[in-house]
PDB file of N, CA and C in Angstrom:
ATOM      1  N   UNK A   1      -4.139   9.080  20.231  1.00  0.00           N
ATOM      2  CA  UNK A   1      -4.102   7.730  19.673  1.00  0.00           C
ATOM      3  C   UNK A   1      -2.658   7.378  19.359  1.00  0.00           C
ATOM      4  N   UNK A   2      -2.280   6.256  19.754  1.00  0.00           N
ATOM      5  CA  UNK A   2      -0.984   5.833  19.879  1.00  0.00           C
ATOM      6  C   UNK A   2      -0.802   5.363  18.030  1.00  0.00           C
ATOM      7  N   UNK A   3       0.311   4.962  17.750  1.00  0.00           N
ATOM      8  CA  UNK A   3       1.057   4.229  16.959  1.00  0.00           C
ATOM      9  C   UNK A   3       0.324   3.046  16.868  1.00  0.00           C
ATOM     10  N   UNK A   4       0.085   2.358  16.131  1.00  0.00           N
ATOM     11  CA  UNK A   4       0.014   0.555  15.704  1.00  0.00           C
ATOM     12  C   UNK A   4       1.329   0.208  15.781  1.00  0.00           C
ATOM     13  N   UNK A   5       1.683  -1.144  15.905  1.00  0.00           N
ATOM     14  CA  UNK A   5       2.807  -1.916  15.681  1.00  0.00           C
ATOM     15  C   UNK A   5       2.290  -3.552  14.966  1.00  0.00           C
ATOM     16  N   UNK A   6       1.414  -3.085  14.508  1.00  0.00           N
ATOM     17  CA  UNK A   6       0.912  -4.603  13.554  1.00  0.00           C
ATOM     18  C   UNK A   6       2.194  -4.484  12.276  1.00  0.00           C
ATOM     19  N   UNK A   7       1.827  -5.691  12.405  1.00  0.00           N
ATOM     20  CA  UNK A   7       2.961  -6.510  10.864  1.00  0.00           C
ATOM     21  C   UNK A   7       2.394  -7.246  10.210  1.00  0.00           C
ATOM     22  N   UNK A   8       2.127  -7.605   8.842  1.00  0.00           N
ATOM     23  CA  UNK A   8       1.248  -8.264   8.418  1.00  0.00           C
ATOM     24  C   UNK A   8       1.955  -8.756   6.991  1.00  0.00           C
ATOM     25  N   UNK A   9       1.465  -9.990   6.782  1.00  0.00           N
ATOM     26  CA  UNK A   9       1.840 -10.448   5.121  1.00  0.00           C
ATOM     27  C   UNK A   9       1.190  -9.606   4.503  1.00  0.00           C
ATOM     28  N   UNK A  10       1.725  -8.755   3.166  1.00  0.00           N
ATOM     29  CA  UNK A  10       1.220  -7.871   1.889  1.00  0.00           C
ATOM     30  C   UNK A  10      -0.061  -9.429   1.298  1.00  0.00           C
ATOM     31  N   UNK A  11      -0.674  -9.125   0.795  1.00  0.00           N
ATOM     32  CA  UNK A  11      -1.626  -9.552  -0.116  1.00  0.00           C
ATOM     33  C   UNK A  11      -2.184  -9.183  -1.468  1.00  0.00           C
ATOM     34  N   UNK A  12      -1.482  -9.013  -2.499  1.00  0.00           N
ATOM     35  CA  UNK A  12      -2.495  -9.009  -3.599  1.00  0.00           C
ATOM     36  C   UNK A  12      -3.851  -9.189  -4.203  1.00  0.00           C
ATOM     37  N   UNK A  13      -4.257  -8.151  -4.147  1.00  0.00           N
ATOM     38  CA  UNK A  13      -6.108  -7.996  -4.443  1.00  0.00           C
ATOM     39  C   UNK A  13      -6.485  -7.731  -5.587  1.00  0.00           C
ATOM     40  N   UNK A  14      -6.250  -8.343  -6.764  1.00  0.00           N
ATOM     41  CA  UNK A  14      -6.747  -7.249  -8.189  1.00  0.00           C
ATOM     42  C   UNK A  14      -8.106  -6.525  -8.041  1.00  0.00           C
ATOM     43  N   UNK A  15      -8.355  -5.266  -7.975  1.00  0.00           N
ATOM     44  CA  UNK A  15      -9.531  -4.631  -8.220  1.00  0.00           C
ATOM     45  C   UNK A  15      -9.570  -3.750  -6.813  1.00  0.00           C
ATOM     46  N   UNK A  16      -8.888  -3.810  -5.857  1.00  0.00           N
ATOM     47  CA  UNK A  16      -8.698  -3.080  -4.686  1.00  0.00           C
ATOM     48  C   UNK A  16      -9.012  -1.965  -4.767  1.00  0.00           C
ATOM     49  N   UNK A  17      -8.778  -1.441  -5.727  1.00  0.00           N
ATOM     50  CA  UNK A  17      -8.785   0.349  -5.579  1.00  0.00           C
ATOM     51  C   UNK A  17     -10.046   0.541  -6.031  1.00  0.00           C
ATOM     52  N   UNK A  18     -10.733  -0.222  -7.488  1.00  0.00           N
ATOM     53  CA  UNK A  18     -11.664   0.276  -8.091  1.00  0.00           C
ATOM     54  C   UNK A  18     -12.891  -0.293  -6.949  1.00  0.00           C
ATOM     55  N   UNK A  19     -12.962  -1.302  -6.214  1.00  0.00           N
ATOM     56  CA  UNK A  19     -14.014  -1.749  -5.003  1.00  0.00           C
ATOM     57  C   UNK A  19     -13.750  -0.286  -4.358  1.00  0.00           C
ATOM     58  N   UNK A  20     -12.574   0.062  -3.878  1.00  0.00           N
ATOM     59  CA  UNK A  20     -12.688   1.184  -2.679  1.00  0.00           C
ATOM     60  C   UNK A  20     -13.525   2.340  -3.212  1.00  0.00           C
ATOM     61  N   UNK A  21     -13.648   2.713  -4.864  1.00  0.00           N
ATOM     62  CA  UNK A  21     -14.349   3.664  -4.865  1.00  0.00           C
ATOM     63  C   UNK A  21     -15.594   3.979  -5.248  1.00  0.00           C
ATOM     64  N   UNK A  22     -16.072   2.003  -5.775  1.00  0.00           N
ATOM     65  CA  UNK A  22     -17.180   1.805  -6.817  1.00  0.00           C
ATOM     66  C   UNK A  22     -18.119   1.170  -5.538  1.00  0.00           C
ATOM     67  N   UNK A  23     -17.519   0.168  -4.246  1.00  0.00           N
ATOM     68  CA  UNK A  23     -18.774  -0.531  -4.027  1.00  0.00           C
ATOM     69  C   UNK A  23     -18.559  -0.024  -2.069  1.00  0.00           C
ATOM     70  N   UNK A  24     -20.144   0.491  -2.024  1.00  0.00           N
ATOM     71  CA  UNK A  24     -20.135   0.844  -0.521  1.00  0.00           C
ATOM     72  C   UNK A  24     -19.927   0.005   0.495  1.00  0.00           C
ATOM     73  N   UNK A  25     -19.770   0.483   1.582  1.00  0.00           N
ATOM     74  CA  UNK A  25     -18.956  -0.895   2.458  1.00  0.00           C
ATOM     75  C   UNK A  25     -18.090  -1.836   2.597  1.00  0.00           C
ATOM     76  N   UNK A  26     -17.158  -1.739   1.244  1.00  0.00           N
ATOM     77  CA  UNK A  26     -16.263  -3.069   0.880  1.00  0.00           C
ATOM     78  C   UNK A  26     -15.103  -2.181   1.703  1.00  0.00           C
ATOM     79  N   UNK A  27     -14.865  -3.625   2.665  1.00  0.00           N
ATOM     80  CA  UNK A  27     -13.542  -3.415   3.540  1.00  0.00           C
ATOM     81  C   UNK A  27     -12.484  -4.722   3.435  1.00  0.00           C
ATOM     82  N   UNK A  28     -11.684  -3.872   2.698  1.00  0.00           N
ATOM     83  CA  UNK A  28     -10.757  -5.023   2.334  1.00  0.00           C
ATOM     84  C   UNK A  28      -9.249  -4.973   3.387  1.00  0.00           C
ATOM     85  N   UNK A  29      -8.722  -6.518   3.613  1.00  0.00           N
ATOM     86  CA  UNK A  29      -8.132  -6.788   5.036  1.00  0.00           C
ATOM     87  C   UNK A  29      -7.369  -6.060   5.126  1.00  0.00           C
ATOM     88  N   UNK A  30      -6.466  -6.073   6.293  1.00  0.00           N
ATOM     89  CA  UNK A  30      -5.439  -4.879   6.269  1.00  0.00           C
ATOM     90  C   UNK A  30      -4.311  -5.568   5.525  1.00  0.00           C
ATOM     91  N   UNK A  31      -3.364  -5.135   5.341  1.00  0.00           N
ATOM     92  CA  UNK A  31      -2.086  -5.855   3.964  1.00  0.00           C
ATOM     93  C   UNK A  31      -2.671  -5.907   2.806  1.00  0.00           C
ATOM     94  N   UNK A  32      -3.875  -5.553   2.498  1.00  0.00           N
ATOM     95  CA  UNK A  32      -3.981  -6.103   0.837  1.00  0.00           C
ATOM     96  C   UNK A  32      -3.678  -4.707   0.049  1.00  0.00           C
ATOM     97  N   UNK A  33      -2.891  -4.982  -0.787  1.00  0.00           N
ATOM     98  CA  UNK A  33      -2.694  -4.122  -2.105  1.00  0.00           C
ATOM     99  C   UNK A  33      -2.935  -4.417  -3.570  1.00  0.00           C
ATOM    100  N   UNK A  34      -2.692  -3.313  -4.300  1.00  0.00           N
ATOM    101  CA  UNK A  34      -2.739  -3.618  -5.784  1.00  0.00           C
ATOM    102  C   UNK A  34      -1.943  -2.688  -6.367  1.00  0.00           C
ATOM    103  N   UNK A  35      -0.919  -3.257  -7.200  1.00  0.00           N
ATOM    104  CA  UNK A  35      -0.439  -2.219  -7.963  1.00  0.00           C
ATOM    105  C   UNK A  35      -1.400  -1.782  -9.201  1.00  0.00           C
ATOM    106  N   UNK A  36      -1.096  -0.498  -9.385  1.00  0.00           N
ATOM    107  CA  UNK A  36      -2.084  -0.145 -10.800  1.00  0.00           C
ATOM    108  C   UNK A  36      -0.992   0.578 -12.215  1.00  0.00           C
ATOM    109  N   UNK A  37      -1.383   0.320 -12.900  1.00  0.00           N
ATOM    110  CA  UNK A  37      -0.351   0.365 -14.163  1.00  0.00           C
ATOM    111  C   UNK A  37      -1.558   0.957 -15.372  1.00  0.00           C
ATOM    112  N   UNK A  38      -0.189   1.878 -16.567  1.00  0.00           N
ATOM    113  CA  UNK A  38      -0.915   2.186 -17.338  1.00  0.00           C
ATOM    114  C   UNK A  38      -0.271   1.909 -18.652  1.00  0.00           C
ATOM    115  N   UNK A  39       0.146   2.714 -19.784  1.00  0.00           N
ATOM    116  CA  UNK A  39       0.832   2.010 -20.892  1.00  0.00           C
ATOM    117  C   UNK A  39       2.381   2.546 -20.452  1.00  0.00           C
ATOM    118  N   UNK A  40       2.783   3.260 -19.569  1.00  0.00           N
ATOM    119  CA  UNK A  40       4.072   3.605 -19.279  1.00  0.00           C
ATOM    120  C   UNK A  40       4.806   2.486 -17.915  1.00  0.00           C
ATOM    121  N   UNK A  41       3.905   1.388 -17.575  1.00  0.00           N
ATOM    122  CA  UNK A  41       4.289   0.725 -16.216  1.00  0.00           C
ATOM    123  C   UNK A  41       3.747   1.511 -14.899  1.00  0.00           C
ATOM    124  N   UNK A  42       4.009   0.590 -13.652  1.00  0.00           N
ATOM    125  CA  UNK A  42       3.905   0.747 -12.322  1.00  0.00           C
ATOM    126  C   UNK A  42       3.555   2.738 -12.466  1.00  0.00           C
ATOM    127  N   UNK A  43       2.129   2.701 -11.609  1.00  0.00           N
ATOM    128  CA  UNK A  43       2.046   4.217 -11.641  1.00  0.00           C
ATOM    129  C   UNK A  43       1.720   4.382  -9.874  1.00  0.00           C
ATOM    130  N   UNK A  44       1.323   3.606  -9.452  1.00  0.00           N
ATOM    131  CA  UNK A  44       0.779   3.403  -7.973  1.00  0.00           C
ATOM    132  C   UNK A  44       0.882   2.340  -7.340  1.00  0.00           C
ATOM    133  N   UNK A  45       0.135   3.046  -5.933  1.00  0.00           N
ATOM    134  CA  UNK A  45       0.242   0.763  -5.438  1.00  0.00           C
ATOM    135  C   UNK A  45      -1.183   1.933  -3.996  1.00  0.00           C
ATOM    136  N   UNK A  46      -2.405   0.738  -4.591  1.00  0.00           N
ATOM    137  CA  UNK A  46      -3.245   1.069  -3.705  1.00  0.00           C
ATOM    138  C   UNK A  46      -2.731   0.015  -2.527  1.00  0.00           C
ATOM    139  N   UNK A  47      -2.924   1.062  -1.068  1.00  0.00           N
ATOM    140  CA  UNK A  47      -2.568  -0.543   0.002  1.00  0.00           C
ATOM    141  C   UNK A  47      -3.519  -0.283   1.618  1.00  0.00           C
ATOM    142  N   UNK A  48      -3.808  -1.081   2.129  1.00  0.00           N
ATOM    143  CA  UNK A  48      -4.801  -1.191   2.952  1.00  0.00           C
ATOM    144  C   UNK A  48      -3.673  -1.075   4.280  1.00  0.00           C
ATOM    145  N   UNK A  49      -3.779   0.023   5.074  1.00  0.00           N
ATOM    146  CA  UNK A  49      -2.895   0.199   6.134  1.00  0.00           C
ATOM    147  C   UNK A  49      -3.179  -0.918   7.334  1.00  0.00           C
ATOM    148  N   UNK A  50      -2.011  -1.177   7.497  1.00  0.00           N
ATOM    149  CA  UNK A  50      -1.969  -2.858   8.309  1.00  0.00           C
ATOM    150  C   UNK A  50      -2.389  -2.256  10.244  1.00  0.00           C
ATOM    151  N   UNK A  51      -2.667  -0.796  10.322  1.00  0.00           N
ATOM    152  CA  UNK A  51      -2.624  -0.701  11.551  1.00  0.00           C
ATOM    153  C   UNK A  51      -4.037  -0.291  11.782  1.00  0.00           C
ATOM    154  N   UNK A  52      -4.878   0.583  10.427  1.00  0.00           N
ATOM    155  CA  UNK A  52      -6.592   1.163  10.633  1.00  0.00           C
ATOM    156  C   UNK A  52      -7.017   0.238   9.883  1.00  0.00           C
ATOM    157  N   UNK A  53      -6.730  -0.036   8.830  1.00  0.00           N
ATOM    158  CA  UNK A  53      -7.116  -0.542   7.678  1.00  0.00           C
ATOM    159  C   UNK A  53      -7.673   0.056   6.379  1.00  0.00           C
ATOM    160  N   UNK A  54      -7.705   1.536   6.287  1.00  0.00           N
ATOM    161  CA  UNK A  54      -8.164   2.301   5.517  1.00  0.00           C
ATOM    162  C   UNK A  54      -7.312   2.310   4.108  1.00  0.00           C
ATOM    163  N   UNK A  55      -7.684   2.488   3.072  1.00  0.00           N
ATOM    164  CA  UNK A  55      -7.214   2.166   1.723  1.00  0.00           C
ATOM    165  C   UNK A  55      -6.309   3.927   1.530  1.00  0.00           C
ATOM    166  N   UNK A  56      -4.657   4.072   1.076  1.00  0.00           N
ATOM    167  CA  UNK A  56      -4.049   4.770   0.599  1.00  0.00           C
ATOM    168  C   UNK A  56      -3.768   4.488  -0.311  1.00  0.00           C
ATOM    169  N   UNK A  57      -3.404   5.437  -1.619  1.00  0.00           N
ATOM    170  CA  UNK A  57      -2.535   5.942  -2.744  1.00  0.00           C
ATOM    171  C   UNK A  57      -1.657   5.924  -2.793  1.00  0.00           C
ATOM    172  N   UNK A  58      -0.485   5.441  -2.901  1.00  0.00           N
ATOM    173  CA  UNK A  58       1.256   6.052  -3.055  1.00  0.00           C
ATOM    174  C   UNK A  58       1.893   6.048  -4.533  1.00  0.00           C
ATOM    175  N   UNK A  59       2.140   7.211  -4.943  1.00  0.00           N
ATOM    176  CA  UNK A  59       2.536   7.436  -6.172  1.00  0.00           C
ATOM    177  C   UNK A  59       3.823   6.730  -6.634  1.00  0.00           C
ATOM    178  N   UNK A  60       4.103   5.575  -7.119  1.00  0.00           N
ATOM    179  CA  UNK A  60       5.014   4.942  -7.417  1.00  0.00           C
ATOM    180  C   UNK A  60       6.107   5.800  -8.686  1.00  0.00           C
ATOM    181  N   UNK A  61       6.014   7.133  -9.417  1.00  0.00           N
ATOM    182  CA  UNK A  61       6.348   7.409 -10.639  1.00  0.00           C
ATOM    183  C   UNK A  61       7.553   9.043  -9.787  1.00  0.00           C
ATOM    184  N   UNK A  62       8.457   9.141  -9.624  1.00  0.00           N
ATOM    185  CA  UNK A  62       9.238  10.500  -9.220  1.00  0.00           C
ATOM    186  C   UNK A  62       8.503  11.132 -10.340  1.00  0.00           C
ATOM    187  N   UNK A  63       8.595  12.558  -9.602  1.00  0.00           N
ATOM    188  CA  UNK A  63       8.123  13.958 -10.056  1.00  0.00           C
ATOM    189  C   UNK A  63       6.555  14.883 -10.166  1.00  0.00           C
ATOM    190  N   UNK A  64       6.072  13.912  -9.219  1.00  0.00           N
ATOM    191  CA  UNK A  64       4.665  14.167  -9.241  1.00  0.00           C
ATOM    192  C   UNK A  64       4.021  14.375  -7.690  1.00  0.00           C
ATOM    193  N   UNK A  65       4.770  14.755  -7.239  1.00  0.00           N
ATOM    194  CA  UNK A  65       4.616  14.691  -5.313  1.00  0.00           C
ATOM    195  C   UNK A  65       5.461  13.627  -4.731  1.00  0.00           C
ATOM    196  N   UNK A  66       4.798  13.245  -3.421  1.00  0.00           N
ATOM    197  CA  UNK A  66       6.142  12.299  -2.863  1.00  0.00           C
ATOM    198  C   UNK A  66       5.657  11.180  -3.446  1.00  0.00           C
ATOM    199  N   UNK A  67       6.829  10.716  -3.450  1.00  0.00           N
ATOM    200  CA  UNK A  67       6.978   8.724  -4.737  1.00  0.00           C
ATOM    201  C   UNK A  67       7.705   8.298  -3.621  1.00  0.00           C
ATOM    202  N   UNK A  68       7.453   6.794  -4.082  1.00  0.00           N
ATOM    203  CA  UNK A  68       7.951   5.620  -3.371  1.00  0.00           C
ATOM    204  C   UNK A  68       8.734   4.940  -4.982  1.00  0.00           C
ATOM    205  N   UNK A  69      10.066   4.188  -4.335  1.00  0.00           N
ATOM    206  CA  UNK A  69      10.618   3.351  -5.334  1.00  0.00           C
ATOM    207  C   UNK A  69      10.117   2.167  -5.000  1.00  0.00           C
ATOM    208  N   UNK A  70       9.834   1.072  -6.772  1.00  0.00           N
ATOM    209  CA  UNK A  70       9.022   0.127  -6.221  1.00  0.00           C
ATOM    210  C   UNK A  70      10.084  -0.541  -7.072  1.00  0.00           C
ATOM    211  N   UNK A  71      10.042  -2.208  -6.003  1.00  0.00           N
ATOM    212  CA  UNK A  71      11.195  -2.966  -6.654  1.00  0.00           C
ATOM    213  C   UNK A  71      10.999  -3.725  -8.164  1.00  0.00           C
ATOM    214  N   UNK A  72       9.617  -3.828  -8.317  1.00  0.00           N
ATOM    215  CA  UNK A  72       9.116  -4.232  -9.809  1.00  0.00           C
ATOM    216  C   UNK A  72       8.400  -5.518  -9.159  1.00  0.00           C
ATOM    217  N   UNK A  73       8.707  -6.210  -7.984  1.00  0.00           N
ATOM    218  CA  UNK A  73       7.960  -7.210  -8.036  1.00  0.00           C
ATOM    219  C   UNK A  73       6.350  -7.117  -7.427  1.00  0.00           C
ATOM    220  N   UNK A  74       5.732  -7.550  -8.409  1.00  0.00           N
ATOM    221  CA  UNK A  74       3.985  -7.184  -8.259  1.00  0.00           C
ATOM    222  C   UNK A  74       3.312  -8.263  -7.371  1.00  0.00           C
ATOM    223  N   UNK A  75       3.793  -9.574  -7.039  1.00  0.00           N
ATOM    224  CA  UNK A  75       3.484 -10.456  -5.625  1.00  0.00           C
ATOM    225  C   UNK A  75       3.872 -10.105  -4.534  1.00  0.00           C
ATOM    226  N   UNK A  76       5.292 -10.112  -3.945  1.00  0.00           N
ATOM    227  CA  UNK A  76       6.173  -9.684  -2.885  1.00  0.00           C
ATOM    228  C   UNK A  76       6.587  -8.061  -3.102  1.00  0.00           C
ATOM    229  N   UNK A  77       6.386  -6.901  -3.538  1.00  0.00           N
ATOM    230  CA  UNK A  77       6.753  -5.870  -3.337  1.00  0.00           C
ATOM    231  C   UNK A  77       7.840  -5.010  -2.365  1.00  0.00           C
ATOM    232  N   UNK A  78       8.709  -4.620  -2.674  1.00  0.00           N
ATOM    233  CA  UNK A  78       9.565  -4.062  -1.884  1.00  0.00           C
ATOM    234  C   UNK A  78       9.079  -2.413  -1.985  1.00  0.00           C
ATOM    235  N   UNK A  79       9.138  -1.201  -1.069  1.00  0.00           N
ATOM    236  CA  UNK A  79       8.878   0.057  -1.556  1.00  0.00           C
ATOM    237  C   UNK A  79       9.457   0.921  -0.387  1.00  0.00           C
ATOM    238  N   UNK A  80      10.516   1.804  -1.251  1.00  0.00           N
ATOM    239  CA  UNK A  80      11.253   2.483  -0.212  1.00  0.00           C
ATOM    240  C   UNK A  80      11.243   4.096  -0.264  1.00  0.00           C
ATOM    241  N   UNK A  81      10.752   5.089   0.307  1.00  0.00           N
ATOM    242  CA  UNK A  81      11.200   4.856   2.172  1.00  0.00           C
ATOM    243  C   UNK A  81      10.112   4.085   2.709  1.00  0.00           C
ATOM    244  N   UNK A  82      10.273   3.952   3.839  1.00  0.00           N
ATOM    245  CA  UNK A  82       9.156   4.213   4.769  1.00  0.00           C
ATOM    246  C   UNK A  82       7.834   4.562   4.479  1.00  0.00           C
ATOM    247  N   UNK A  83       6.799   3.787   5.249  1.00  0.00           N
ATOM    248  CA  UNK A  83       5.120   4.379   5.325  1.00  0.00           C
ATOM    249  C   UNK A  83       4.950   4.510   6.352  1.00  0.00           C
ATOM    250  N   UNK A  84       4.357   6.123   6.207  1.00  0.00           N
ATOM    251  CA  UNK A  84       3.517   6.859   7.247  1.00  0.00           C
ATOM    252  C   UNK A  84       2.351   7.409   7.167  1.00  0.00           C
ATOM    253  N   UNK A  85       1.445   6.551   7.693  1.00  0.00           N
ATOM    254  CA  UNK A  85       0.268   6.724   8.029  1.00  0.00           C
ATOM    255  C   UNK A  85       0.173   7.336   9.171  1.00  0.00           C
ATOM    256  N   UNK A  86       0.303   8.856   8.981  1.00  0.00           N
ATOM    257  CA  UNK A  86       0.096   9.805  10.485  1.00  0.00           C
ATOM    258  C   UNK A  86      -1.168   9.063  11.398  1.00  0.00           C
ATOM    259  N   UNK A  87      -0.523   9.108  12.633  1.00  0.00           N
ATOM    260  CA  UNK A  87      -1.232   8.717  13.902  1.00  0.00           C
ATOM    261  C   UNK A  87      -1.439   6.978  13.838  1.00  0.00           C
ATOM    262  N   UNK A  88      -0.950   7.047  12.779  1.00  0.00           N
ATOM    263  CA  UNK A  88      -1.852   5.753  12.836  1.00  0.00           C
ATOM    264  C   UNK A  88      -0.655   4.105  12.542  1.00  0.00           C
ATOM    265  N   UNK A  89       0.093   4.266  11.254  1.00  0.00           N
ATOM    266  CA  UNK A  89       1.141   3.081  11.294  1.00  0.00           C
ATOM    267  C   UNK A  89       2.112   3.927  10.487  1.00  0.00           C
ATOM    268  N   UNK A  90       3.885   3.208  10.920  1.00  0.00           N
ATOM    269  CA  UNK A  90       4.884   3.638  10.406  1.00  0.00           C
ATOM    270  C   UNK A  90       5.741   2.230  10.564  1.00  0.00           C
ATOM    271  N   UNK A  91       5.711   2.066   8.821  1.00  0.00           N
ATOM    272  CA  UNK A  91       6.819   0.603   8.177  1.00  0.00           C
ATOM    273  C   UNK A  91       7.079   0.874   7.151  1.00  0.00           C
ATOM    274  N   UNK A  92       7.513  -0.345   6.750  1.00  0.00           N
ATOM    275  CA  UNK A  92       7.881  -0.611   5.436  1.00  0.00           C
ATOM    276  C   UNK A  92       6.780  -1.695   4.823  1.00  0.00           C
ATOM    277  N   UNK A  93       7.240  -2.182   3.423  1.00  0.00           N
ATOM    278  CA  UNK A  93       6.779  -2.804   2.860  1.00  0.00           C
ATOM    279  C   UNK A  93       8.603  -3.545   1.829  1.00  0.00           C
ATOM    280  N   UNK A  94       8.671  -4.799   2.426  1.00  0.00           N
ATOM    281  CA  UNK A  94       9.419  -5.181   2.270  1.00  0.00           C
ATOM    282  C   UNK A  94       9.209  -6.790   2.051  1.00  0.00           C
ATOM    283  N   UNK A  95       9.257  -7.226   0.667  1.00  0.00           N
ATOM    284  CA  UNK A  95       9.422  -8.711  -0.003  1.00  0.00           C
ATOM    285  C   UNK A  95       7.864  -9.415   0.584  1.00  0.00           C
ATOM    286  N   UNK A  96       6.891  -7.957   0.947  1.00  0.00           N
ATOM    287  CA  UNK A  96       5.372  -8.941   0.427  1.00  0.00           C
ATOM    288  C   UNK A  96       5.115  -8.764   1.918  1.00  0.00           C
ATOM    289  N   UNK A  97       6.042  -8.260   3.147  1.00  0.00           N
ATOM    290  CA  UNK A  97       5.779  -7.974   3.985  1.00  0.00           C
ATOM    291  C   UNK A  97       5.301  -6.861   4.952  1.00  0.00           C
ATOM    292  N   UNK A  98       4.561  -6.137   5.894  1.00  0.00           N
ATOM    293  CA  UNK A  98       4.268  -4.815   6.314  1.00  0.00           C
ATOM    294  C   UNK A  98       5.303  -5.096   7.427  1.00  0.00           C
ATOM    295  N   UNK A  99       6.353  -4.471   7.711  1.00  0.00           N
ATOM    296  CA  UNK A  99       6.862  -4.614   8.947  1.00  0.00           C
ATOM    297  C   UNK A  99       7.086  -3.289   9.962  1.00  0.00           C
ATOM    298  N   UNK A 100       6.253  -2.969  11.176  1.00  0.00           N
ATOM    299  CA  UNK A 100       6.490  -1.953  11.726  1.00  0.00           C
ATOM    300  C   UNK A 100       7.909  -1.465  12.193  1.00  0.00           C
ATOM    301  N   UNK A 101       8.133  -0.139  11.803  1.00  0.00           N
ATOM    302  CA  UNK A 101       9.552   0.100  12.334  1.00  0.00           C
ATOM    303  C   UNK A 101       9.514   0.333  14.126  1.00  0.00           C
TER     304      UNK A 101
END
């Protein structure tokens, strides 16, 4: 199975993550995310891979496995490095955008 090269506008979904694990069948579009926060700020960012569409985790917090830096903005999101979704999509997420490298 090849690479995707889809690009897609990011989307904000409040409740993204808790649908992915509470309600069967909910398939939410590809680009939609949610950041999730606790009393310390930004801890994650659930996001719907723009190339399968399957819902990932990325640990937004250093020191806890691999982290992503997140730019703080919770509409347009910036998050660096790179996403790799083995086999499947490799981008970024840059100002609200998925852009394949």
């Amino acid at each position: 199975m090849g690479m995707s090269t889809n690009s897609c506008a990011a989307r904000r979904v409040a409740g993204l993550w808790v649908n992915v694990i509470r309600i069967e069948n909910y398939a939410p579009m590809r680009g939609d995310f949610e950041i999730l926060e606790d009393d310390d700020g930004p801890k994650s960012i659930a996001l719907c891979c723009p190339g399968c569409g399957s819902v990932s985790l990325l640990n937004l917090r250093p020191g806890s496995g691999p982290d992503w830096q997140f730019d703080g903005n919770h509409d347009k999101p910036t998050l660096q490095p790179s996403i790799h979704h083995l086999q499947c999509w490799h981008g970024w997420l840059r100002a609200g955008q998925f852009v394949s490298c």
